[in-house]
PDB file of N, CA and C in Angstrom:
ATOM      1  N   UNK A   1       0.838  -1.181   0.000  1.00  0.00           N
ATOM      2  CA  UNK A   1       0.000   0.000   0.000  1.00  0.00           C
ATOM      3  C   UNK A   1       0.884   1.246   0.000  1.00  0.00           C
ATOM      4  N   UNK A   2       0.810   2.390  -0.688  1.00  0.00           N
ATOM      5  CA  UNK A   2       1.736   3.453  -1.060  1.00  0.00           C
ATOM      6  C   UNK A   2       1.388   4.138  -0.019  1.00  0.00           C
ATOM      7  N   UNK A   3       2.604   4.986   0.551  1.00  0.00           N
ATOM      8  CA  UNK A   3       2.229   5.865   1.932  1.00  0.00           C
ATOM      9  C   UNK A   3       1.456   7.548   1.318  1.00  0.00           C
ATOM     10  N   UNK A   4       0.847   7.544   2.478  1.00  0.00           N
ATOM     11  CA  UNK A   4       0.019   8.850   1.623  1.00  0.00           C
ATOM     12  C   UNK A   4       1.235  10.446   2.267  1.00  0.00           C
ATOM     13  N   UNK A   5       1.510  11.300   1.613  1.00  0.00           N
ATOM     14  CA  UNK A   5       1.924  12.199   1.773  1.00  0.00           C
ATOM     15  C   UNK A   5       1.193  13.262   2.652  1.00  0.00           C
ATOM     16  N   UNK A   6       2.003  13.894   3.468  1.00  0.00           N
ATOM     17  CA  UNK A   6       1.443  15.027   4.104  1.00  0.00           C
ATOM     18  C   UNK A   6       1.971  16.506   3.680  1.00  0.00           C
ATOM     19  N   UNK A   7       0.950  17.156   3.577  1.00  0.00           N
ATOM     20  CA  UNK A   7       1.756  18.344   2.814  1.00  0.00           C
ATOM     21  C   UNK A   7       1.162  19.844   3.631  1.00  0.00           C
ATOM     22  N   UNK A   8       1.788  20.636   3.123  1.00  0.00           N
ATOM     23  CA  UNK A   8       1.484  21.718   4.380  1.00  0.00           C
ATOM     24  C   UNK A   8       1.470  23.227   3.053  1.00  0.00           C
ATOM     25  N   UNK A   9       0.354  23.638   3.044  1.00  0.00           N
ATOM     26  CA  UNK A   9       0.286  24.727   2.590  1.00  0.00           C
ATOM     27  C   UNK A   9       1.212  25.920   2.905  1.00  0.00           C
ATOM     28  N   UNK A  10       1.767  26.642   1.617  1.00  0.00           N
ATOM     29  CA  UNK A  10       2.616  27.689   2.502  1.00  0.00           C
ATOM     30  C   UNK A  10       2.275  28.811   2.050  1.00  0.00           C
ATOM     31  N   UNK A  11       1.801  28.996   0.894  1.00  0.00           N
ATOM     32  CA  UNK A  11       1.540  30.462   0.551  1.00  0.00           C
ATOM     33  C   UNK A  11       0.664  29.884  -1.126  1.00  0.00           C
ATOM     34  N   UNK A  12      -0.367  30.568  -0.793  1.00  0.00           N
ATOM     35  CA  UNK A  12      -1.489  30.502  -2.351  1.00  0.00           C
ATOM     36  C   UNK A  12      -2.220  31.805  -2.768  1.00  0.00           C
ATOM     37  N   UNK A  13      -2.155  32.125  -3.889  1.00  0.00           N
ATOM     38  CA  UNK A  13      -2.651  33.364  -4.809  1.00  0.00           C
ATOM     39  C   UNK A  13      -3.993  32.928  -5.481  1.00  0.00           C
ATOM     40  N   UNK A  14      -4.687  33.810  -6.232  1.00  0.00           N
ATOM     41  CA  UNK A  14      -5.580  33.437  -7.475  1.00  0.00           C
ATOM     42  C   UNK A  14      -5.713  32.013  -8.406  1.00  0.00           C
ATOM     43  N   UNK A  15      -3.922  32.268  -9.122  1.00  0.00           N
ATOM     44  CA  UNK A  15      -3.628  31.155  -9.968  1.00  0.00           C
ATOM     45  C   UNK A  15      -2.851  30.233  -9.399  1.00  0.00           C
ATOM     46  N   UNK A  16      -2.687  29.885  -8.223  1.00  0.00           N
ATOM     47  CA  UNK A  16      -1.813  29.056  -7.835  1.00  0.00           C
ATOM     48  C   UNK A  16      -1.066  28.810  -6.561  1.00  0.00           C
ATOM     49  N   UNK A  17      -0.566  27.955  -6.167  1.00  0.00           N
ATOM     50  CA  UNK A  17      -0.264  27.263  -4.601  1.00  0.00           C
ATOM     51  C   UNK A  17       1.506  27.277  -4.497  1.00  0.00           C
ATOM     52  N   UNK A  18       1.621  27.199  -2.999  1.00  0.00           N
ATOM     53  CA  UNK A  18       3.265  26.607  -2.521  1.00  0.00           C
ATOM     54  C   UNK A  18       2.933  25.998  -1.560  1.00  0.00           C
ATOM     55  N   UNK A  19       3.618  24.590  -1.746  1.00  0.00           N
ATOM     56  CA  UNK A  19       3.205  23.642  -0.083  1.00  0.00           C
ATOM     57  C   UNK A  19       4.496  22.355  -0.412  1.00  0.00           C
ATOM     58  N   UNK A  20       4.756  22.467   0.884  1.00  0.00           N
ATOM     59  CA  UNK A  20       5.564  21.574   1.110  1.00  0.00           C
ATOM     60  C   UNK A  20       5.524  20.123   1.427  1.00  0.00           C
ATOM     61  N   UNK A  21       6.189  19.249   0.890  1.00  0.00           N
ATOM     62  CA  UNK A  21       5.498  17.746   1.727  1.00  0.00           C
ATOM     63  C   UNK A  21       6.372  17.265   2.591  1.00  0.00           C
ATOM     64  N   UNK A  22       5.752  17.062   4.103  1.00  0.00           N
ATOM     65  CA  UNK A  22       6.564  17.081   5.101  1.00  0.00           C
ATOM     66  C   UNK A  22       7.507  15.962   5.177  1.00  0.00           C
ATOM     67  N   UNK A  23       6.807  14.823   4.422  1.00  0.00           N
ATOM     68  CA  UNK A  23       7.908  13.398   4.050  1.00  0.00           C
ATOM     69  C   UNK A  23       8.652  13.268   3.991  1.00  0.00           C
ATOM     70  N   UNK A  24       8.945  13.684   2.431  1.00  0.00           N
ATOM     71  CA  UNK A  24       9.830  13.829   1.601  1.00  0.00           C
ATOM     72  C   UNK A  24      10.733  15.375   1.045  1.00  0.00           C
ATOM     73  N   UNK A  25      10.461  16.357   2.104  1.00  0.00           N
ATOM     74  CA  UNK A  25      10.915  17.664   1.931  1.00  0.00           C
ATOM     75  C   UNK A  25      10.648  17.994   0.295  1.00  0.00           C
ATOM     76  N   UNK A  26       9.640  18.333  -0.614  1.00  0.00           N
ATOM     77  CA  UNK A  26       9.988  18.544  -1.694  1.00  0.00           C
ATOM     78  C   UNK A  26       8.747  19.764  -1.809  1.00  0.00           C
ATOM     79  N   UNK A  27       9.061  20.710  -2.816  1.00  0.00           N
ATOM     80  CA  UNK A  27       8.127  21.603  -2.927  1.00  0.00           C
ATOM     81  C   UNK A  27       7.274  21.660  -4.203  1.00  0.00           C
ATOM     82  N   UNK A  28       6.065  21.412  -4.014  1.00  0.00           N
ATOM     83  CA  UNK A  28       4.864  21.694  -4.760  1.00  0.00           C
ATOM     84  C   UNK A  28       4.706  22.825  -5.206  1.00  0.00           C
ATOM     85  N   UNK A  29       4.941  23.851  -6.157  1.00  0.00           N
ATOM     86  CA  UNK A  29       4.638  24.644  -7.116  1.00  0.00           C
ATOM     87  C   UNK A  29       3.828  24.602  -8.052  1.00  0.00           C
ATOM     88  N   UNK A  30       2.616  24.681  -7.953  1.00  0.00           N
ATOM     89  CA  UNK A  30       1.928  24.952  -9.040  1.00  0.00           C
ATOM     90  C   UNK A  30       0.875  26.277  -9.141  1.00  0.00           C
ATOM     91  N   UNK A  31       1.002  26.850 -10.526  1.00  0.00           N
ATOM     92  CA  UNK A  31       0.745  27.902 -11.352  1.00  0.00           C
ATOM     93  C   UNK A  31      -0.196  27.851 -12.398  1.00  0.00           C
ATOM     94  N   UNK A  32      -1.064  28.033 -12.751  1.00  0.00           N
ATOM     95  CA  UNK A  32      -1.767  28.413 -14.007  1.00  0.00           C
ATOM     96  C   UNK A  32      -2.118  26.728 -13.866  1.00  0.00           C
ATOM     97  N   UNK A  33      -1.592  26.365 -15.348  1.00  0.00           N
ATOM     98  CA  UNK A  33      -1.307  24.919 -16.158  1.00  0.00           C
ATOM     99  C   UNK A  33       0.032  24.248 -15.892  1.00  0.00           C
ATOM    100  N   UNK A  34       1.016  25.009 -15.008  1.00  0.00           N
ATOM    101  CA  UNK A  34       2.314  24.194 -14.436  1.00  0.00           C
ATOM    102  C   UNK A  34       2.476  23.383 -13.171  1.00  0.00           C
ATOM    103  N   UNK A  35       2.706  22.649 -12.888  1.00  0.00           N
ATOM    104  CA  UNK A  35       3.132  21.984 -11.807  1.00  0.00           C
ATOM    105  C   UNK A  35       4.462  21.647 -11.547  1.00  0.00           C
ATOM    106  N   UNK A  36       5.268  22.498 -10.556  1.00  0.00           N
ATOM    107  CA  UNK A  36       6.663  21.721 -10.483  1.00  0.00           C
ATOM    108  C   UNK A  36       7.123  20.914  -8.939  1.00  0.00           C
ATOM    109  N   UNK A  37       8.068  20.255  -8.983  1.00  0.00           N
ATOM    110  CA  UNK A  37       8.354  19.650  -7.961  1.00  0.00           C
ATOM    111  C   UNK A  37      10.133  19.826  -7.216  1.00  0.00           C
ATOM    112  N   UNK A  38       9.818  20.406  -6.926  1.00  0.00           N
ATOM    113  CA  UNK A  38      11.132  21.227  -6.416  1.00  0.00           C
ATOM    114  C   UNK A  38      11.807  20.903  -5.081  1.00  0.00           C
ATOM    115  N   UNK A  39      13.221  20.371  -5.522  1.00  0.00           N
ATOM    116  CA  UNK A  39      14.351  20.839  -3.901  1.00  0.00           C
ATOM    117  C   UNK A  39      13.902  21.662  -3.444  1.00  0.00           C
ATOM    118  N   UNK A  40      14.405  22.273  -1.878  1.00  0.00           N
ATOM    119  CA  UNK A  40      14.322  23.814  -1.480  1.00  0.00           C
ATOM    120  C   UNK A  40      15.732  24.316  -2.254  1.00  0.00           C
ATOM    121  N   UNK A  41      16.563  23.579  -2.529  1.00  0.00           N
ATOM    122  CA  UNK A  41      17.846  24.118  -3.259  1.00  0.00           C
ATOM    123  C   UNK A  41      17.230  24.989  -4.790  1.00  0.00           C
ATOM    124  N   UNK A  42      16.598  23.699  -5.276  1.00  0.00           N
ATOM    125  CA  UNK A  42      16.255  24.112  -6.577  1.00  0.00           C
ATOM    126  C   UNK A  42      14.964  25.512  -6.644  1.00  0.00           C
ATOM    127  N   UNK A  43      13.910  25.372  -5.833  1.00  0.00           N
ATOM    128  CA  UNK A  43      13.042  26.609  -5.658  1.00  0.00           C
ATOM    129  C   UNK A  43      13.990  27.990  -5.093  1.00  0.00           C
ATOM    130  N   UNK A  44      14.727  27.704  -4.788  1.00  0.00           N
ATOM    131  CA  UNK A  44      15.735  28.976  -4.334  1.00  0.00           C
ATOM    132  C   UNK A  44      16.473  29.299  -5.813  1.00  0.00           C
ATOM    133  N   UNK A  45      17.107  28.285  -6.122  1.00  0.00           N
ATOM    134  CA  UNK A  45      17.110  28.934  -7.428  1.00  0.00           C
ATOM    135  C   UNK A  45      16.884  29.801  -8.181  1.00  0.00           C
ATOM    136  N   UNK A  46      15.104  28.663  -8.813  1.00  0.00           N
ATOM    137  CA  UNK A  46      14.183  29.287  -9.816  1.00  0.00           C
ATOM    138  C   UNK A  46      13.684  30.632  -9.159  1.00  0.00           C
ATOM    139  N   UNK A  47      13.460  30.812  -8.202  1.00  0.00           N
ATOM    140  CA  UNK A  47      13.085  32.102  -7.252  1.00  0.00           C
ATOM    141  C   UNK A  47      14.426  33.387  -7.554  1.00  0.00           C
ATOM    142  N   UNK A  48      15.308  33.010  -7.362  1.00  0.00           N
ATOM    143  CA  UNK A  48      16.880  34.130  -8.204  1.00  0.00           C
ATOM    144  C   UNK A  48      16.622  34.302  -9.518  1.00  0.00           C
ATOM    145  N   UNK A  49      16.274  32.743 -10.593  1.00  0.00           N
ATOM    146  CA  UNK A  49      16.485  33.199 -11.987  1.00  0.00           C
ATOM    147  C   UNK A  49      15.183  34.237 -12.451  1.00  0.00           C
ATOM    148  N   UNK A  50      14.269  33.974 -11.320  1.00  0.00           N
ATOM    149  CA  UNK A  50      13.024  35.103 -11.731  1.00  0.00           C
ATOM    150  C   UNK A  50      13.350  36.069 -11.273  1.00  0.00           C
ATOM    151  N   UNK A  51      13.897  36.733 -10.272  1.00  0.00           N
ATOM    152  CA  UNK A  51      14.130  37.761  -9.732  1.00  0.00           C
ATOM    153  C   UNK A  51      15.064  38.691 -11.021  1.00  0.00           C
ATOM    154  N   UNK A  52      16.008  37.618 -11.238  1.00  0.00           N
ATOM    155  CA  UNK A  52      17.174  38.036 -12.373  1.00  0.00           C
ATOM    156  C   UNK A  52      16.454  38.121 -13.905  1.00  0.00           C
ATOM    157  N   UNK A  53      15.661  37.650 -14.283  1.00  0.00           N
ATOM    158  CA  UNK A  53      15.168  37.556 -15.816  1.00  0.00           C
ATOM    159  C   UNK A  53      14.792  38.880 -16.398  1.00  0.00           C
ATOM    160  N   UNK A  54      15.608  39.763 -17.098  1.00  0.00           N
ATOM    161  CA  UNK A  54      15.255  40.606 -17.948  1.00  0.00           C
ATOM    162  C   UNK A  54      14.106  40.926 -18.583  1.00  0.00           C
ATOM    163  N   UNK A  55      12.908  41.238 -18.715  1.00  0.00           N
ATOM    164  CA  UNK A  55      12.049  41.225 -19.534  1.00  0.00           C
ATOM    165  C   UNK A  55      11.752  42.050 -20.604  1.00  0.00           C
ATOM    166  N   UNK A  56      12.632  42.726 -20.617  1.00  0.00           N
ATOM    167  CA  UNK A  56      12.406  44.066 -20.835  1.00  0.00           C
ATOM    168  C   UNK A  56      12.447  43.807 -22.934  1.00  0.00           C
ATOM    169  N   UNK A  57      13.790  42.914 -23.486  1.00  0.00           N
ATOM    170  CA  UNK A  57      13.499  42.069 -24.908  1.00  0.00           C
ATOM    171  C   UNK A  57      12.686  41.741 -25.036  1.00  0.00           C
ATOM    172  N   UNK A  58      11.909  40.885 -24.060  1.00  0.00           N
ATOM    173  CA  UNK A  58      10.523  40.453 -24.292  1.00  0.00           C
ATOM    174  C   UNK A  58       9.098  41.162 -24.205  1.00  0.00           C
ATOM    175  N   UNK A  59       9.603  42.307 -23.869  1.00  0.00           N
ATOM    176  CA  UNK A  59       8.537  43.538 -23.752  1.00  0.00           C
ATOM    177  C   UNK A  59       8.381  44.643 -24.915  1.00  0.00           C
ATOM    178  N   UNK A  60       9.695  44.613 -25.868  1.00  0.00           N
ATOM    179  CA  UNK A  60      10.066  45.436 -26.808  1.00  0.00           C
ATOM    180  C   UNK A  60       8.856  45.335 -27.772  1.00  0.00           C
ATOM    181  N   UNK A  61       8.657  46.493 -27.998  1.00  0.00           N
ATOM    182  CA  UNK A  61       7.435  47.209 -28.964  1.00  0.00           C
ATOM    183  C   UNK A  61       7.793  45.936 -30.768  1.00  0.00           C
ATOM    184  N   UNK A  62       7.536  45.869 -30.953  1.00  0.00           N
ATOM    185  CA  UNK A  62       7.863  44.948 -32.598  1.00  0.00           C
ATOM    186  C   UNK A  62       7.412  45.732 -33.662  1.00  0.00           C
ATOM    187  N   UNK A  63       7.210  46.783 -33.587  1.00  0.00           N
ATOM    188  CA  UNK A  63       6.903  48.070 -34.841  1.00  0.00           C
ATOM    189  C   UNK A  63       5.458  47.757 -35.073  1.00  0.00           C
ATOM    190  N   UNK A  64       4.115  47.710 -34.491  1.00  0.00           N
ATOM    191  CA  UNK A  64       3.166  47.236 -34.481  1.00  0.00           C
ATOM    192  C   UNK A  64       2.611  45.900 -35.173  1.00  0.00           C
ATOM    193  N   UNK A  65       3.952  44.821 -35.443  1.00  0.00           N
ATOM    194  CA  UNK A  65       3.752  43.557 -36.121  1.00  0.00           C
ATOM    195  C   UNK A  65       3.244  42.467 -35.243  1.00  0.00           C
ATOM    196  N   UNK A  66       2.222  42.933 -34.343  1.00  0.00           N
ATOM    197  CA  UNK A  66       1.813  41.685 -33.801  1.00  0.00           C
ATOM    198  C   UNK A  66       1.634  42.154 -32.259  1.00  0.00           C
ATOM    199  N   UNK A  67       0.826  41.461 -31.019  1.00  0.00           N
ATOM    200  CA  UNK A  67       1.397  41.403 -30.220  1.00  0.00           C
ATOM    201  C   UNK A  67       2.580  41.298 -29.423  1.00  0.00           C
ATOM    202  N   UNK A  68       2.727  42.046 -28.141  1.00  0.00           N
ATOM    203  CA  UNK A  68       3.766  41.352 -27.245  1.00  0.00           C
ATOM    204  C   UNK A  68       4.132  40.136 -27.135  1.00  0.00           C
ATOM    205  N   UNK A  69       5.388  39.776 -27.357  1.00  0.00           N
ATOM    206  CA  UNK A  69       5.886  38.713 -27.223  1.00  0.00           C
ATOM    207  C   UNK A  69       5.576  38.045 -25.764  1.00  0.00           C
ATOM    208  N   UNK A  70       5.907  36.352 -25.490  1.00  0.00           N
ATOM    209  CA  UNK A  70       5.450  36.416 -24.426  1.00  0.00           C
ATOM    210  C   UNK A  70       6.614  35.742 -23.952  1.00  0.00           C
ATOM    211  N   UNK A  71       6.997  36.024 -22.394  1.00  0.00           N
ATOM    212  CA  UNK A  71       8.214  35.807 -21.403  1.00  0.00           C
ATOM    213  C   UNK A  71       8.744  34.015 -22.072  1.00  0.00           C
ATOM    214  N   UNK A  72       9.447  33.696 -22.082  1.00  0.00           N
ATOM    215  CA  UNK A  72      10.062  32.585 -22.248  1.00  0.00           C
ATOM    216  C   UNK A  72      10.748  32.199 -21.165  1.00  0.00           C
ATOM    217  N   UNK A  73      10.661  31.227 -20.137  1.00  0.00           N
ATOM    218  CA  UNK A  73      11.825  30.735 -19.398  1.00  0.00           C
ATOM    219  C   UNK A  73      11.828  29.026 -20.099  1.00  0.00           C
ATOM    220  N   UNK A  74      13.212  28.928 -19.956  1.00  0.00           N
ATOM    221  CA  UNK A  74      13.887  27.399 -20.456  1.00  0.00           C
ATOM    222  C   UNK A  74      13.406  26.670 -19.305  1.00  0.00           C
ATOM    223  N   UNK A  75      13.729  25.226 -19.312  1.00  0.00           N
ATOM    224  CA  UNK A  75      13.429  24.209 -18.604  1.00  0.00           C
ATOM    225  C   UNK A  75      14.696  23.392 -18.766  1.00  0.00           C
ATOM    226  N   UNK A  76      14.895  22.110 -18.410  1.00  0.00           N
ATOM    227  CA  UNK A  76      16.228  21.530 -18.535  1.00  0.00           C
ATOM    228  C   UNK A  76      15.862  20.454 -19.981  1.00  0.00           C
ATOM    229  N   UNK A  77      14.899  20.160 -19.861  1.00  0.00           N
ATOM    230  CA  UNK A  77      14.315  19.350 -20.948  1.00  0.00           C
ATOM    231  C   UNK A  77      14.136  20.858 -22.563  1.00  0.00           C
ATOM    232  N   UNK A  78      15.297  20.382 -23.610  1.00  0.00           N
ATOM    233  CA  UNK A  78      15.474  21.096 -24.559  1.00  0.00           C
ATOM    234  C   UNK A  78      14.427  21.927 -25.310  1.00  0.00           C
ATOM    235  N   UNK A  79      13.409  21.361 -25.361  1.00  0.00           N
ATOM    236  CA  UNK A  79      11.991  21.048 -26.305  1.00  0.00           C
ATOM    237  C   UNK A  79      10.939  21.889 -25.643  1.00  0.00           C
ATOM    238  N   UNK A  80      11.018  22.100 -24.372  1.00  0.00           N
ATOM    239  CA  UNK A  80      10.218  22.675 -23.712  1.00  0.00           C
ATOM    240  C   UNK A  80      10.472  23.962 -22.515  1.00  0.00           C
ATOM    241  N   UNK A  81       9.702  25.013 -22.978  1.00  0.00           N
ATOM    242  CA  UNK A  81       9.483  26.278 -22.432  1.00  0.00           C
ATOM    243  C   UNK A  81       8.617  26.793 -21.855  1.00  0.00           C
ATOM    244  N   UNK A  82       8.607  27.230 -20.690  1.00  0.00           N
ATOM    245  CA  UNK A  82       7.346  27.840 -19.925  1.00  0.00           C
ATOM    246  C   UNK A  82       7.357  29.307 -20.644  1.00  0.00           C
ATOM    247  N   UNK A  83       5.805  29.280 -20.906  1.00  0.00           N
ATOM    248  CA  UNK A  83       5.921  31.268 -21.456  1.00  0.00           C
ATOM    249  C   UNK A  83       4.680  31.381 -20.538  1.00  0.00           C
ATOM    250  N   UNK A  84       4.937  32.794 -19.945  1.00  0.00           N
ATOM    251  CA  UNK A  84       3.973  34.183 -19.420  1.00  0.00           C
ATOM    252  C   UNK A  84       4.481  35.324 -19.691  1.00  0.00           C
ATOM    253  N   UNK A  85       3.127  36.212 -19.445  1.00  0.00           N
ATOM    254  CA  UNK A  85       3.299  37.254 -19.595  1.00  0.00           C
ATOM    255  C   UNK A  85       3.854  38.308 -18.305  1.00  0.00           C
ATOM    256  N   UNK A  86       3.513  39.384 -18.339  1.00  0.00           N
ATOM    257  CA  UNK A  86       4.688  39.954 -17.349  1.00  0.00           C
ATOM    258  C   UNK A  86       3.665  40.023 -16.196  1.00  0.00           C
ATOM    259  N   UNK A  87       2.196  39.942 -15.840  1.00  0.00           N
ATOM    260  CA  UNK A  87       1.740  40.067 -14.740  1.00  0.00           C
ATOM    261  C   UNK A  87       1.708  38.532 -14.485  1.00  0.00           C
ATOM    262  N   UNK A  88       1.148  37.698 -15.140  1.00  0.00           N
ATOM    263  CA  UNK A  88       1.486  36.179 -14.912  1.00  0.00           C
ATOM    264  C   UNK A  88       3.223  35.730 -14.168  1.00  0.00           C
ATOM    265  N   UNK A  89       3.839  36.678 -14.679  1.00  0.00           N
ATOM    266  CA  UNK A  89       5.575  36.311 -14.002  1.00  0.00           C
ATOM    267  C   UNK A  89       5.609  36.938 -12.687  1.00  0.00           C
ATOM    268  N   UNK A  90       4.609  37.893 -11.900  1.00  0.00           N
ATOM    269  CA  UNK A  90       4.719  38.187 -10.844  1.00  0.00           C
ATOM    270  C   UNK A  90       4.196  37.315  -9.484  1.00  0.00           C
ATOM    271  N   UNK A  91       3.015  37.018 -10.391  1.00  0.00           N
ATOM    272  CA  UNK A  91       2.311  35.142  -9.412  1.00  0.00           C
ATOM    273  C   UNK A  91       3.443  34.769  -8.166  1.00  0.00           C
ATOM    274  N   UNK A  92       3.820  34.159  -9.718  1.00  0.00           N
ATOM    275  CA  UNK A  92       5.028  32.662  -9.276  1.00  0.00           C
ATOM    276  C   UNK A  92       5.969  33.188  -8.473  1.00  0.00           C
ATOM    277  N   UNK A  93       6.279  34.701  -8.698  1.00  0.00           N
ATOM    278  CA  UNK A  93       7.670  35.027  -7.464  1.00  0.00           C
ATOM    279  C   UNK A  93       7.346  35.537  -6.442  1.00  0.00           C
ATOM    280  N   UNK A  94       5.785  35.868  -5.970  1.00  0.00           N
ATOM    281  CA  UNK A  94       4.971  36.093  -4.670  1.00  0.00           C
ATOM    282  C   UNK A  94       4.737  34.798  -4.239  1.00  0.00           C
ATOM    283  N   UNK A  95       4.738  33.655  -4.771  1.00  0.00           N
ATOM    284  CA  UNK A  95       4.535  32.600  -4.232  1.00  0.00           C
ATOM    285  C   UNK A  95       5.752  32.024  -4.138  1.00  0.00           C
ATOM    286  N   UNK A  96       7.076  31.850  -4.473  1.00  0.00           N
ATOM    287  CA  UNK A  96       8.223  31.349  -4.139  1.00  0.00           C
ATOM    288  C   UNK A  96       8.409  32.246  -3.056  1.00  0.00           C
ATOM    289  N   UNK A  97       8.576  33.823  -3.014  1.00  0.00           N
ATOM    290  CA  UNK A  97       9.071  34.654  -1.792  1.00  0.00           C
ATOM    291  C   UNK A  97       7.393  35.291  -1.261  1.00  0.00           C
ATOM    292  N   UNK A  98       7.144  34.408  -0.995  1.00  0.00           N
ATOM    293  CA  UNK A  98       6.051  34.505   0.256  1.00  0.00           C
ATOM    294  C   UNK A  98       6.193  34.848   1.496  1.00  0.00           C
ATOM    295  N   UNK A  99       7.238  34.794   1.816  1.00  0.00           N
ATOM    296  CA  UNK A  99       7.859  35.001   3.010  1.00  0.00           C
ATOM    297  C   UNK A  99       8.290  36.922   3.297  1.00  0.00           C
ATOM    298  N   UNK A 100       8.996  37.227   1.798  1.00  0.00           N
ATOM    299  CA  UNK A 100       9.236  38.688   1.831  1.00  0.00           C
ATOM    300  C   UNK A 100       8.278  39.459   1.562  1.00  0.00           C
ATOM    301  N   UNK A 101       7.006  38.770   1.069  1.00  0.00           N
ATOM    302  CA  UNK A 101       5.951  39.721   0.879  1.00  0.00           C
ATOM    303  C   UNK A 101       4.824  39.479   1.377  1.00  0.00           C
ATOM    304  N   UNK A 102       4.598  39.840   2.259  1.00  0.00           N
ATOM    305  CA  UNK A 102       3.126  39.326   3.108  1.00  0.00           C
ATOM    306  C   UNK A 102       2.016  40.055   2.573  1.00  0.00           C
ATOM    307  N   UNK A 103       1.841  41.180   2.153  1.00  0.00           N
ATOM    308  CA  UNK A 103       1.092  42.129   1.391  1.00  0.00           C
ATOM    309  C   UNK A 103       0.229  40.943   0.080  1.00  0.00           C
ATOM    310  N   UNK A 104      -0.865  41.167   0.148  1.00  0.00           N
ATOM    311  CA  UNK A 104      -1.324  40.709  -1.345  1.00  0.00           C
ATOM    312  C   UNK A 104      -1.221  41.324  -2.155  1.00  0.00           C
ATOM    313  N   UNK A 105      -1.343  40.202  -3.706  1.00  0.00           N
ATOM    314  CA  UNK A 105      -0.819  40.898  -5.057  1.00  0.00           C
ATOM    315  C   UNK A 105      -1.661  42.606  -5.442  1.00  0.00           C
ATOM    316  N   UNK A 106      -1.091  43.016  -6.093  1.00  0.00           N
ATOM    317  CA  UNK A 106      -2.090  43.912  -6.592  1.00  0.00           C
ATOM    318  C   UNK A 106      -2.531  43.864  -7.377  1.00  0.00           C
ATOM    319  N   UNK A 107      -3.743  44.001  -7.554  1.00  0.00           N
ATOM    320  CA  UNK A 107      -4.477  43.891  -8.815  1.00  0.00           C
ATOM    321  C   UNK A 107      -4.348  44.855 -10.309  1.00  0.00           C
ATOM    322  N   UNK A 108      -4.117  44.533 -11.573  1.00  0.00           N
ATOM    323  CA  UNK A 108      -4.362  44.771 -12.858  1.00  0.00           C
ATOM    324  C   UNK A 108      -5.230  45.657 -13.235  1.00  0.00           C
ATOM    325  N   UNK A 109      -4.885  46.832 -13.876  1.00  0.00           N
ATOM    326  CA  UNK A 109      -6.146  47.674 -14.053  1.00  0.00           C
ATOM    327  C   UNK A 109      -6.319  47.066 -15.513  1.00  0.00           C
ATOM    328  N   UNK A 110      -7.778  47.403 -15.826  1.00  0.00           N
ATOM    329  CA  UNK A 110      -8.151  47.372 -17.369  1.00  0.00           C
ATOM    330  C   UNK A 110      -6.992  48.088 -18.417  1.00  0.00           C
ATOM    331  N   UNK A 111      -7.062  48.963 -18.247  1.00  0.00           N
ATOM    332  CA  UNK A 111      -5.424  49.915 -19.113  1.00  0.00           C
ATOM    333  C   UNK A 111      -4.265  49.573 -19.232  1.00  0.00           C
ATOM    334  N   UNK A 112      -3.849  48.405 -18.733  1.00  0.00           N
ATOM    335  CA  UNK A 112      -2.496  47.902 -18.270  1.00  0.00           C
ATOM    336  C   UNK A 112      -2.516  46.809 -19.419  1.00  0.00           C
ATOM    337  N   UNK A 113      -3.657  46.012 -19.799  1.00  0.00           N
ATOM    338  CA  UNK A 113      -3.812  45.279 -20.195  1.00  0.00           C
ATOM    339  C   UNK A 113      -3.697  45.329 -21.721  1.00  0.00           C
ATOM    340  N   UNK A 114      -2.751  44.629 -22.408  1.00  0.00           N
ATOM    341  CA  UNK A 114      -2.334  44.535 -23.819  1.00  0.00           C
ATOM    342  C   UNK A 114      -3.304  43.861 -25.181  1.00  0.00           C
ATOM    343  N   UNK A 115      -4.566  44.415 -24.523  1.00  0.00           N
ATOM    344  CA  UNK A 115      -5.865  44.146 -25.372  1.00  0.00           C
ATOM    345  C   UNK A 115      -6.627  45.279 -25.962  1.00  0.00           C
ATOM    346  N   UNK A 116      -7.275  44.914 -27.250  1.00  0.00           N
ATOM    347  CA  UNK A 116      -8.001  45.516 -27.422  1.00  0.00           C
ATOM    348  C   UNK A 116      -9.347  45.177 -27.076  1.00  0.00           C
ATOM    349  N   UNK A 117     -10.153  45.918 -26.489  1.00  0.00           N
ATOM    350  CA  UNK A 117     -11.578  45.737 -26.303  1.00  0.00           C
ATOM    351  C   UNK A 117     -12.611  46.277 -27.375  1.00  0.00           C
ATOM    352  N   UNK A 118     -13.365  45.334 -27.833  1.00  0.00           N
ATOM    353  CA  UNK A 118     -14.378  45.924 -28.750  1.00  0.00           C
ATOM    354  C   UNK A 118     -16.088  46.175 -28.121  1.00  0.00           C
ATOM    355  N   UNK A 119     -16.110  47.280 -27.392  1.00  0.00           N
ATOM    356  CA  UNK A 119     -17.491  47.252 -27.238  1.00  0.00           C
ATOM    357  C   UNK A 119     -18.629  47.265 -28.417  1.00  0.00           C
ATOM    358  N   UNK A 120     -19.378  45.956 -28.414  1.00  0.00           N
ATOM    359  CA  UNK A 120     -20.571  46.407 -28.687  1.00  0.00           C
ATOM    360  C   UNK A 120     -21.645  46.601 -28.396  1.00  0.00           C
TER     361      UNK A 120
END
């Protein structure tokens, strides 16, 4: 019979959770449509490479050929890339540093937003 895991909530937003499983020390990350399973080595990490990720290429105007590009982070597996956008990339690093920000997210105004709206 497989042992059942105990896991301990640590910090959850809108789109997504951080919880730890007390077992096996490993961290539950999940976001949107992602799920990761993380060292505390490795979530310390990914928590720096977000802190560190430039967005600003990925924010660059494209001479009105299209939408904003959308954030790219690599994975270790070649083939595959997590993409968000730049309020979607703030989620995931309130929920890795949960700890430095006790404040909830702030919310998105309509204007911020890289849409057009068509009233009819």
């Amino acid at each position: 019979m497989e042992k059942q895991h105990r896991s301990k909530l640590l910090a959850q937003s809108k789109n997504g959770t951080l919880a730890i499983s007390g077992d096996c020390r490993t961290y539950h990350l999940g976001f949107g449509q992602f799920y990761l399973e993380l060292t505390l080595a490795e979530l310390q990490r990914f928590g720096v490479f977000l802190e560190e990720l430039d967005v600003r290429p990925w924010e660059a105007d494209l001479g009105g050929q299209g939408p904003k590009r959308r954030i790219s982070i690599p994975t270790q597996q070649e083939n595959l890339w997590l993409t968000l956008d730049r309020a979607e990339l703030e989620e995931p690093k309130a929920l890795i540093f949960y700890r430095k920000c006790r404040q909830p997210l702030s919310l998105i105004k309509a204007r911020d937003l890289d849409y057009e709206f068509n009233r009819n």
